[in-house]
C-alpha atoms as a PDB file:
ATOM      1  CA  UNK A   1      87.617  88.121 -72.673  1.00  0.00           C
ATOM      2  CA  UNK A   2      84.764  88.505 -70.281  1.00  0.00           C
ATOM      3  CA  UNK A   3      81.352  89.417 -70.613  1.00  0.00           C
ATOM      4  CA  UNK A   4      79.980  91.383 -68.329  1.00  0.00           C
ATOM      5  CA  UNK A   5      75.869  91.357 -68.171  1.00  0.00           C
ATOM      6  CA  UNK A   6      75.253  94.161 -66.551  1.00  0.00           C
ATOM      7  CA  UNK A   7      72.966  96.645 -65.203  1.00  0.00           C
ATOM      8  CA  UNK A   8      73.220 100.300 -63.448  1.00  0.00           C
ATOM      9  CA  UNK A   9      72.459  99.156 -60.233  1.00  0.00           C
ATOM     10  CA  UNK A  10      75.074  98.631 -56.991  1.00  0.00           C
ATOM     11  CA  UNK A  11      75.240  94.930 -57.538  1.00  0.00           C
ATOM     12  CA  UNK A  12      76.305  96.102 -61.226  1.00  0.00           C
ATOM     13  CA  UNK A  13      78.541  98.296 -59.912  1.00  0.00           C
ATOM     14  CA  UNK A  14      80.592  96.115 -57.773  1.00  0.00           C
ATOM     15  CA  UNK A  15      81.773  93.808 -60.216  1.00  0.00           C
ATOM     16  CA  UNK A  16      82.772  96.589 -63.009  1.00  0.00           C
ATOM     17  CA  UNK A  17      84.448  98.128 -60.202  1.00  0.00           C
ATOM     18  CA  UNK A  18      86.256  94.656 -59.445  1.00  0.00           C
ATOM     19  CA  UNK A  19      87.177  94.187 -63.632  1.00  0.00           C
ATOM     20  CA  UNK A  20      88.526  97.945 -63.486  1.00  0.00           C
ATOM     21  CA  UNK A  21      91.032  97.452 -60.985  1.00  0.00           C
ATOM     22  CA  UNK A  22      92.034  93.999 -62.034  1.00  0.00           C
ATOM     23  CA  UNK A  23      92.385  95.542 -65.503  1.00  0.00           C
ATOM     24  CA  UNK A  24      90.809  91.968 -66.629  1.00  0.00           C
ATOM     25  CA  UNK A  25      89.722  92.693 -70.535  1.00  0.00           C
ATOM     26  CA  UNK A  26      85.917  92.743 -71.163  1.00  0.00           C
ATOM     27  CA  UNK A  27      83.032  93.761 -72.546  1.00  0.00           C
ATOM     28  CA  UNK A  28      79.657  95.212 -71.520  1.00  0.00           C
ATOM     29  CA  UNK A  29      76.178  93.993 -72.662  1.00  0.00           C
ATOM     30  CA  UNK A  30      73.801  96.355 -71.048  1.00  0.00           C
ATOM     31  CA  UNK A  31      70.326  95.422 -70.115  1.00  0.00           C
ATOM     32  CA  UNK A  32      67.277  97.295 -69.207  1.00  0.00           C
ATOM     33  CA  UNK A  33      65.352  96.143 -66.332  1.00  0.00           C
ATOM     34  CA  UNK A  34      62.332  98.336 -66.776  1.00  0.00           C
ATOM     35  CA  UNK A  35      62.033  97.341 -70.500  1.00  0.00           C
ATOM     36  CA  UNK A  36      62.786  93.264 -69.484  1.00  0.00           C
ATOM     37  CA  UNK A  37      65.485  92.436 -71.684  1.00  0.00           C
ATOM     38  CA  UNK A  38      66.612  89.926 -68.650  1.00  0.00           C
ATOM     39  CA  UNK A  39      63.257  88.230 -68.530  1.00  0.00           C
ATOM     40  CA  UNK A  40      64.404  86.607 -72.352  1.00  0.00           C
ATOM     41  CA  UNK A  41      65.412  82.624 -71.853  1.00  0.00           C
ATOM     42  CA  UNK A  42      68.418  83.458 -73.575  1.00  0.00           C
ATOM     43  CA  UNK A  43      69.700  85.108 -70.287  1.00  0.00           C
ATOM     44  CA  UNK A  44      68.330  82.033 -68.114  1.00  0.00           C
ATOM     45  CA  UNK A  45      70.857  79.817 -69.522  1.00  0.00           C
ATOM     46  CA  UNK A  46      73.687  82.672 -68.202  1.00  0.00           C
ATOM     47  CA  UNK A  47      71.933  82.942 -65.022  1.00  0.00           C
ATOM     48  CA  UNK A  48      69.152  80.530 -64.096  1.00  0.00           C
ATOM     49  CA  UNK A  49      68.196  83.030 -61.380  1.00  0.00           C
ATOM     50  CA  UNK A  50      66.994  85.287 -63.709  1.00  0.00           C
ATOM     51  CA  UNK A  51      69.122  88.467 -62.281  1.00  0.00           C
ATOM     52  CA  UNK A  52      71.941  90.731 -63.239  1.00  0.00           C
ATOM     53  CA  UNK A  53      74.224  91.327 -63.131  1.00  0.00           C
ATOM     54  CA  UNK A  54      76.127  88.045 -64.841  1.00  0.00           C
ATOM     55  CA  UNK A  55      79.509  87.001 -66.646  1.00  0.00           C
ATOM     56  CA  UNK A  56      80.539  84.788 -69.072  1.00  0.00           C
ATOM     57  CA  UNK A  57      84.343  84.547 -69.281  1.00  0.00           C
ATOM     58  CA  UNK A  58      85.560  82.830 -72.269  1.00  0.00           C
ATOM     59  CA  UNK A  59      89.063  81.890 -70.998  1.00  0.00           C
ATOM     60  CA  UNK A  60      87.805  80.761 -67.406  1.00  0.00           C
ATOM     61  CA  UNK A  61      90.064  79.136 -64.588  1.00  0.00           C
ATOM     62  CA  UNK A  62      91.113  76.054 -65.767  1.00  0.00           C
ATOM     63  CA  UNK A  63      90.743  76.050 -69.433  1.00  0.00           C
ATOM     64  CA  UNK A  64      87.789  74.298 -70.538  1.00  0.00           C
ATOM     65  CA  UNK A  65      84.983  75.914 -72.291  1.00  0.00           C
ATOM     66  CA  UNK A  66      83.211  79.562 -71.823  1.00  0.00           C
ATOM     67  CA  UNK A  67      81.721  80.037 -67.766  1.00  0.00           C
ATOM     68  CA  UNK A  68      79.152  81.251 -66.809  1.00  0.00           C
ATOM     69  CA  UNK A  69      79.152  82.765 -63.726  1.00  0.00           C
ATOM     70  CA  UNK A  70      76.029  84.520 -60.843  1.00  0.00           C
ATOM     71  CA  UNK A  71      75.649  85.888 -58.220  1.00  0.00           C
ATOM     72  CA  UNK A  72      77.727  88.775 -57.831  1.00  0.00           C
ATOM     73  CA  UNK A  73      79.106  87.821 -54.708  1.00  0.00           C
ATOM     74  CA  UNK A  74      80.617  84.707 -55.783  1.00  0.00           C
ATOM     75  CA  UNK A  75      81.597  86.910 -59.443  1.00  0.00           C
ATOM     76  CA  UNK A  76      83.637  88.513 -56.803  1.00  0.00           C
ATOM     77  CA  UNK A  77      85.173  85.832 -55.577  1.00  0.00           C
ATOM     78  CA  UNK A  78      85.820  84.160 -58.847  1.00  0.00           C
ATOM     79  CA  UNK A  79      87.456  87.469 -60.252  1.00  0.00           C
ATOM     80  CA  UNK A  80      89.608  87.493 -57.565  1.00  0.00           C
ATOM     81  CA  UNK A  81      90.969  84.349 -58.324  1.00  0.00           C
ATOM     82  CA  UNK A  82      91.208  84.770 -61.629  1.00  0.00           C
ATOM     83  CA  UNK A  83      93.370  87.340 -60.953  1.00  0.00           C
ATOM     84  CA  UNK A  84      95.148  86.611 -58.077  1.00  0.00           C
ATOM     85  CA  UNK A  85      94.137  90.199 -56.700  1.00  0.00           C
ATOM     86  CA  UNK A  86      91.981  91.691 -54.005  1.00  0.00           C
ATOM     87  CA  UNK A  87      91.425  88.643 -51.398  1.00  0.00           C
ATOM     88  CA  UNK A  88      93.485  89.303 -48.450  1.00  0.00           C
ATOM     89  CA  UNK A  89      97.653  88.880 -48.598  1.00  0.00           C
ATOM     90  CA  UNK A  90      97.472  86.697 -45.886  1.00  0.00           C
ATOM     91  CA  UNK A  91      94.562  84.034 -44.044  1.00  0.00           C
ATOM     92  CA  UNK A  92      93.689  86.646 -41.508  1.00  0.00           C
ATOM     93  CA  UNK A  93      92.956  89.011 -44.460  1.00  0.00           C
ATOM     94  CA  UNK A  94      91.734  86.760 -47.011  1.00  0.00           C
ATOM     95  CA  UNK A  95      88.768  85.670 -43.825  1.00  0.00           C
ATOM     96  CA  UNK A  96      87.862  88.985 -42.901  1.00  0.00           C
ATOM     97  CA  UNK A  97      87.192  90.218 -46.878  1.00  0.00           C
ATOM     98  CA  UNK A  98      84.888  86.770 -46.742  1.00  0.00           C
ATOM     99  CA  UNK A  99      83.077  87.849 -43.691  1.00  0.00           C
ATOM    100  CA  UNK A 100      82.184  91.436 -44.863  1.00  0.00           C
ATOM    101  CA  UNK A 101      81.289  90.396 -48.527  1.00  0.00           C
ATOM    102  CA  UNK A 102      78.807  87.842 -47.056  1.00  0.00           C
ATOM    103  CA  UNK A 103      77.296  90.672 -44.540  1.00  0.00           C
ATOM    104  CA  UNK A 104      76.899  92.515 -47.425  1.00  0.00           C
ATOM    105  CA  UNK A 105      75.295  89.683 -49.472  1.00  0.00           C
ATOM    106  CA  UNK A 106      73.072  88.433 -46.703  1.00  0.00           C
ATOM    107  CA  UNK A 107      72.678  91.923 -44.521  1.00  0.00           C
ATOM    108  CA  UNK A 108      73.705  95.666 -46.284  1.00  0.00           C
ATOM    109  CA  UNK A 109      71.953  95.014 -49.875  1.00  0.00           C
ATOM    110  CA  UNK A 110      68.775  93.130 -48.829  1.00  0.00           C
ATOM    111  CA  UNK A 111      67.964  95.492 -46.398  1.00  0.00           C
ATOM    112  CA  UNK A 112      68.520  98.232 -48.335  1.00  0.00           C
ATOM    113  CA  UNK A 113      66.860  96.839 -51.490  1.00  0.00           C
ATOM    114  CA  UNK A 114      63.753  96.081 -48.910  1.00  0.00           C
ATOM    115  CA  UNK A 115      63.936  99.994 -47.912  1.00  0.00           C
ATOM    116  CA  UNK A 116      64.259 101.237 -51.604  1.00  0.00           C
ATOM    117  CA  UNK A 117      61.378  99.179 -52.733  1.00  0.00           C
ATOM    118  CA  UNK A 118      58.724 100.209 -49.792  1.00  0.00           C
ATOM    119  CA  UNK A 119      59.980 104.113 -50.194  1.00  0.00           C
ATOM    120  CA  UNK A 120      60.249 104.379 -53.740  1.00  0.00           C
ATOM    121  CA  UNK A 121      58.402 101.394 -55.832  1.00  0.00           C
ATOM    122  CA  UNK A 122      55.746 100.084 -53.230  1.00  0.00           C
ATOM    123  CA  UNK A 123      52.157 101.789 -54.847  1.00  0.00           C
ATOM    124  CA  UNK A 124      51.029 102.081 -51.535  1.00  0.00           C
ATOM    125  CA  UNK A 125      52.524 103.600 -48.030  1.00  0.00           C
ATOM    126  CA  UNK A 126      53.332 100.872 -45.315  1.00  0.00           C
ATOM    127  CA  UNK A 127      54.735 102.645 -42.580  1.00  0.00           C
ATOM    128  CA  UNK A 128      55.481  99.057 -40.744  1.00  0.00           C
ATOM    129  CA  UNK A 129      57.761  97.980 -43.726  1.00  0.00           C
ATOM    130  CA  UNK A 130      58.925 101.499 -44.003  1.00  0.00           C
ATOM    131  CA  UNK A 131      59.905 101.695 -40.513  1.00  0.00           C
ATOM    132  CA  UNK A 132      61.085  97.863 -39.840  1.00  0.00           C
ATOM    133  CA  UNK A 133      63.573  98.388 -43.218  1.00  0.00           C
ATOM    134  CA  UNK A 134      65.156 101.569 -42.294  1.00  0.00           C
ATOM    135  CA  UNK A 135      65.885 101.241 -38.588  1.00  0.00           C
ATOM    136  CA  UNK A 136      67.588  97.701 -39.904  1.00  0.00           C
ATOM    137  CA  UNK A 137      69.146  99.992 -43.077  1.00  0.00           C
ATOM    138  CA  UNK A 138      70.358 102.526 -39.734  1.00  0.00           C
ATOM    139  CA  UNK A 139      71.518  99.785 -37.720  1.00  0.00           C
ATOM    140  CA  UNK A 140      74.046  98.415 -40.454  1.00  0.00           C
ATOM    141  CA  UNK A 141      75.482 101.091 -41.338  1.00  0.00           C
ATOM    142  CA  UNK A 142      76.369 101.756 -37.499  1.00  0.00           C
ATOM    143  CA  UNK A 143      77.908  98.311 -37.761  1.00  0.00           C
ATOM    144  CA  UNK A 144      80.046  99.824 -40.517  1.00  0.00           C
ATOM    145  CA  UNK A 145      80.726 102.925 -38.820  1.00  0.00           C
ATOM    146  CA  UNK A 146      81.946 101.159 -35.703  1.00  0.00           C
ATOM    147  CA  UNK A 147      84.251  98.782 -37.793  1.00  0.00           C
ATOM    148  CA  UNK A 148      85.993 101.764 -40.357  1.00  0.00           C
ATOM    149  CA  UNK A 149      86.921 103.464 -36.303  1.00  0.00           C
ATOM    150  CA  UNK A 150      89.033 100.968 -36.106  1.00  0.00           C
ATOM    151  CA  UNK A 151      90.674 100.207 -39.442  1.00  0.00           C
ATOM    152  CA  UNK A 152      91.105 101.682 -43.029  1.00  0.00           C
ATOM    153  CA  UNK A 153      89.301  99.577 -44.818  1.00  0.00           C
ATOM    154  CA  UNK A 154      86.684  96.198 -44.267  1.00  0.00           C
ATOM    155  CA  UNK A 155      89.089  93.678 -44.105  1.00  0.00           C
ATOM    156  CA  UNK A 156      92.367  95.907 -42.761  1.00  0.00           C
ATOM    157  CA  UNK A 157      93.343  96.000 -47.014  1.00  0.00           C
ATOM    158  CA  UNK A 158      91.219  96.983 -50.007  1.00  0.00           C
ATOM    159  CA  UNK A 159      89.769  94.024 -51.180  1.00  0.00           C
ATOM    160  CA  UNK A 160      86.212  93.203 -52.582  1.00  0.00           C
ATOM    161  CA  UNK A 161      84.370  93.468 -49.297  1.00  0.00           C
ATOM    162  CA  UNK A 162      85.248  97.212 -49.818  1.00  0.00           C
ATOM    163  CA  UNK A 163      84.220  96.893 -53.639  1.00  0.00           C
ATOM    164  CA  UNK A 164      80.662  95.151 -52.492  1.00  0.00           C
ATOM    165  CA  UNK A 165      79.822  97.858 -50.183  1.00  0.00           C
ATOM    166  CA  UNK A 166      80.518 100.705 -51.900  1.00  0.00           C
ATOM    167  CA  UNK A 167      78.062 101.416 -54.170  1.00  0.00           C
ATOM    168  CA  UNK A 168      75.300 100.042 -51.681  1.00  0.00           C
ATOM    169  CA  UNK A 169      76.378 103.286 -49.460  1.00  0.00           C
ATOM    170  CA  UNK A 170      76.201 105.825 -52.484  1.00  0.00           C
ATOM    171  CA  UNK A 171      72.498 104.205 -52.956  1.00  0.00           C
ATOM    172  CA  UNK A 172      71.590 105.565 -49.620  1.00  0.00           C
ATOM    173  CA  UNK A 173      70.692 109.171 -50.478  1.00  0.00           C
ATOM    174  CA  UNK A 174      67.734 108.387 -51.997  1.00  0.00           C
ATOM    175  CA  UNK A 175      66.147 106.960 -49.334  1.00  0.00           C
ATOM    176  CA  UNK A 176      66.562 110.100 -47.077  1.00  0.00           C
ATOM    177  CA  UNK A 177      69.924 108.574 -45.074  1.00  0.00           C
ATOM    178  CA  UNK A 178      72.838 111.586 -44.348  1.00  0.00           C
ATOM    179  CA  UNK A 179      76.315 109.759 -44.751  1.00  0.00           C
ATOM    180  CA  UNK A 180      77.384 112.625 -42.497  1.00  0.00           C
ATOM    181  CA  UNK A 181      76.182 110.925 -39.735  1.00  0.00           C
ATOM    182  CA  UNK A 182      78.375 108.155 -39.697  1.00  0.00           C
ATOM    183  CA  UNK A 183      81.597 110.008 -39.927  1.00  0.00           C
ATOM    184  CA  UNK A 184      84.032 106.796 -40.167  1.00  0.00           C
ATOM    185  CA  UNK A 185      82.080 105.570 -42.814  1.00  0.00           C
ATOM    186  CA  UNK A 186      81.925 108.824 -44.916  1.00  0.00           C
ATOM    187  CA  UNK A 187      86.018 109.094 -44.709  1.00  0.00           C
ATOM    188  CA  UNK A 188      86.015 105.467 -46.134  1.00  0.00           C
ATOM    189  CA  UNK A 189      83.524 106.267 -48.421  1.00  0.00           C
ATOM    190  CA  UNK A 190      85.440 108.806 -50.112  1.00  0.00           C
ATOM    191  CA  UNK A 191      88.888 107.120 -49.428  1.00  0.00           C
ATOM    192  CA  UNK A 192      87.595 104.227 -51.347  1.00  0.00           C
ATOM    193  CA  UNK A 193      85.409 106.682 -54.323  1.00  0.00           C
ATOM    194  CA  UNK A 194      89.002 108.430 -54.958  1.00  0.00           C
ATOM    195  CA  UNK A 195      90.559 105.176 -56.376  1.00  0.00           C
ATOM    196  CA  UNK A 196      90.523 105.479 -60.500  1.00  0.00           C
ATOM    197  CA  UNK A 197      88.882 101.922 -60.836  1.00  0.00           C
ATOM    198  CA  UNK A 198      86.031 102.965 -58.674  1.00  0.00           C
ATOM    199  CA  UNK A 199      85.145 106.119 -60.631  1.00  0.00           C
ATOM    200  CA  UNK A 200      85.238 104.282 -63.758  1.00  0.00           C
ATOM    201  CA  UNK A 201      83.715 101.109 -62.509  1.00  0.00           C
ATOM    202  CA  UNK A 202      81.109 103.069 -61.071  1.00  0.00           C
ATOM    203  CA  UNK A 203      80.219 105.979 -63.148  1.00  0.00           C
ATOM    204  CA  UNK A 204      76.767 107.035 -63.541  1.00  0.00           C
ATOM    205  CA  UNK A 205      74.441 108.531 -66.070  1.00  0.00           C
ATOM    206  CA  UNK A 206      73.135 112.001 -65.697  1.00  0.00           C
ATOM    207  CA  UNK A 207      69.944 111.885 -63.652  1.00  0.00           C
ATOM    208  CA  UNK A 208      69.886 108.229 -62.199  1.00  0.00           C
ATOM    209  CA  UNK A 209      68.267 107.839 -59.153  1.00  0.00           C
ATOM    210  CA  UNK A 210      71.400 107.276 -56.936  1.00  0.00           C
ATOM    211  CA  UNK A 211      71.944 110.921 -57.658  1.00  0.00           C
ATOM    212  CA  UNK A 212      68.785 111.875 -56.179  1.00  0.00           C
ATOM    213  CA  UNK A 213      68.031 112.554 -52.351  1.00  0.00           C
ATOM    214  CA  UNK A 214      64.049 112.704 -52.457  1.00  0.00           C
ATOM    215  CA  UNK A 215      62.246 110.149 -51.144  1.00  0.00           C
ATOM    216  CA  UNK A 216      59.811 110.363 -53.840  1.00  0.00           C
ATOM    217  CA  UNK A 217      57.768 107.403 -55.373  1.00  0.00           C
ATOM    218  CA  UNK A 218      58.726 105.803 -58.778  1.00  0.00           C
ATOM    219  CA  UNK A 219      55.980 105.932 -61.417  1.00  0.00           C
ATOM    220  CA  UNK A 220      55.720 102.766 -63.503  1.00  0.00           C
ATOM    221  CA  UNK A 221      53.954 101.848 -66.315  1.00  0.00           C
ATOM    222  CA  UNK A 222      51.793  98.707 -65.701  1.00  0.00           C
ATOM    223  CA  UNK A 223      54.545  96.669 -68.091  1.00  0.00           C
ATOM    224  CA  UNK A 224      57.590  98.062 -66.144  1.00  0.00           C
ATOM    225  CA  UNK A 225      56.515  96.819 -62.923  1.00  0.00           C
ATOM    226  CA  UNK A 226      55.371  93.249 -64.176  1.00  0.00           C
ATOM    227  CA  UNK A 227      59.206  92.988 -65.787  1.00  0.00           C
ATOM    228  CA  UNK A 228      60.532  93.858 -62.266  1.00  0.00           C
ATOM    229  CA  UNK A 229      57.579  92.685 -59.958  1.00  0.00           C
ATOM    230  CA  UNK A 230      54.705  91.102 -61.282  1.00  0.00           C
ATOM    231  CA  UNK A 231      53.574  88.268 -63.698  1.00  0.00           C
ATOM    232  CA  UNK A 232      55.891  89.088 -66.678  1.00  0.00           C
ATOM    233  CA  UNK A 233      59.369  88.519 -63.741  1.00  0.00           C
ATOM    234  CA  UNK A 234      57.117  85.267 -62.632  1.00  0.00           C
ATOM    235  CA  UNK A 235      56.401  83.751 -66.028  1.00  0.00           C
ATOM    236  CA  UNK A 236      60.003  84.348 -67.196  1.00  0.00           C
ATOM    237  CA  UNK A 237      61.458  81.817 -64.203  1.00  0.00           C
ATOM    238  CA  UNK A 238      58.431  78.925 -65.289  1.00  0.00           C
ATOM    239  CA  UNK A 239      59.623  75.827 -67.173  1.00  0.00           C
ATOM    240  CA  UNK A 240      58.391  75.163 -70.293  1.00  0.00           C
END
């Protein structure tokens, strides 16, 4: 059994998407982000990052005792070979899934986690940030536009690079992006949101803010932002 500490946020989503179709049993232990339940030391000693989402899987690779695992990327990776499933069928494949997983990791969900935050959490307006996140938010997805031209899917087969970016592109309306402009990427988009695992993996409440297309600011109460933000995120990552 694995379980999954997780959140309702794309790098949440991934992961449940990558359990579904691996049909690996597990649980979920929700958190809320705005409330701080990750900011407890409890959850340092799962991730000593301080971040969701997490997993512990109590009959890891190899035996041994329960694993704790971070990092969604490299949960990714470690569910795939756990399972055998969903990293390339061949070297060729198996390198291109590694190269788009760690453009999303290092490229896709920074830069559109920088956009998000100066649109929709920053108290103040920056245009500089504003502008310097999107065009870099614009420019990626052309890289993924130009790339699904000239095959089906990230890495020529489903595999988690598709999984990864997924739910980064569904984030994108809320930040005033049109997925009809990048026409190879929208036929992906819904090639990949048709597969079973992905609904289910990445189902969302009524009303969350991936469902929304204004670019309207997020109002926080002075303890919500410090749990995602301010001192209360800070002093939960101090020694004692």
């Amino acid at each position: 059994m694995i379980d999954l500490h997780h959140v309702v946020t794309p790098n949440g989503h991934k992961v449940k998407i990558m359990l579904e179709e691996t049909a690996l049993p597990y649980k979920i232990i929700q958190y809320n982000l705005l409330e701080g339940t990750h900011l407890k030391p409890e959850f340092r000693q799962i991730n000593p990052n301080g971040r969701l989402p997490a997993l512990v899987d109590h009959d890891p690779i190899g035996g041994g005792p329960s694993m704790a695992v971070f990092d969604s990327g490299a949960m990714l990776f470690y569910l795939a070979e756990k399972s055998g499933r969903f990293f390339g069928s061949s070297p060729r494949t198996r390198h291109l899934a590694m190269q788009w997983l760690m453009w999303q990791m290092s490229g896709l969900g920074p830069m559109h986690g920088q956009a998000h935050h100066f649109i929709r959490y920053c108290p103040e307006d920056i245009p500089y940030a504003v502008n310097r996140y999107m065009n870099e938010s614009r420019r990626l997805l052309e890289v993924l536009d130009r790339r699904l031209r000239e095959a089906d899917y990230l890495a020529e087969e489903y595999s988690i690079a598709d999984m990864a970016v997924w739910p980064w592109i569904r984030a994108i309306k809320p930040v005033g992006i049109e997925l009809g402009d990048y026409p190879n990427l929208q036929r992906w988009y819904e090639r990949v949101g048709a597969r079973p695992a992905v609904e289910a993996g990445a189902r969302l409440p009524e009303g969350h803010w991936m469902t929304q297309t204004a670019q309207s600011k997020v109002k926080l109460t002075e303890e919500q932002w410090s749990n995602l933000f301010g001192e209360n995120m800070l002093k939960s990552g101090r020694a004692t």
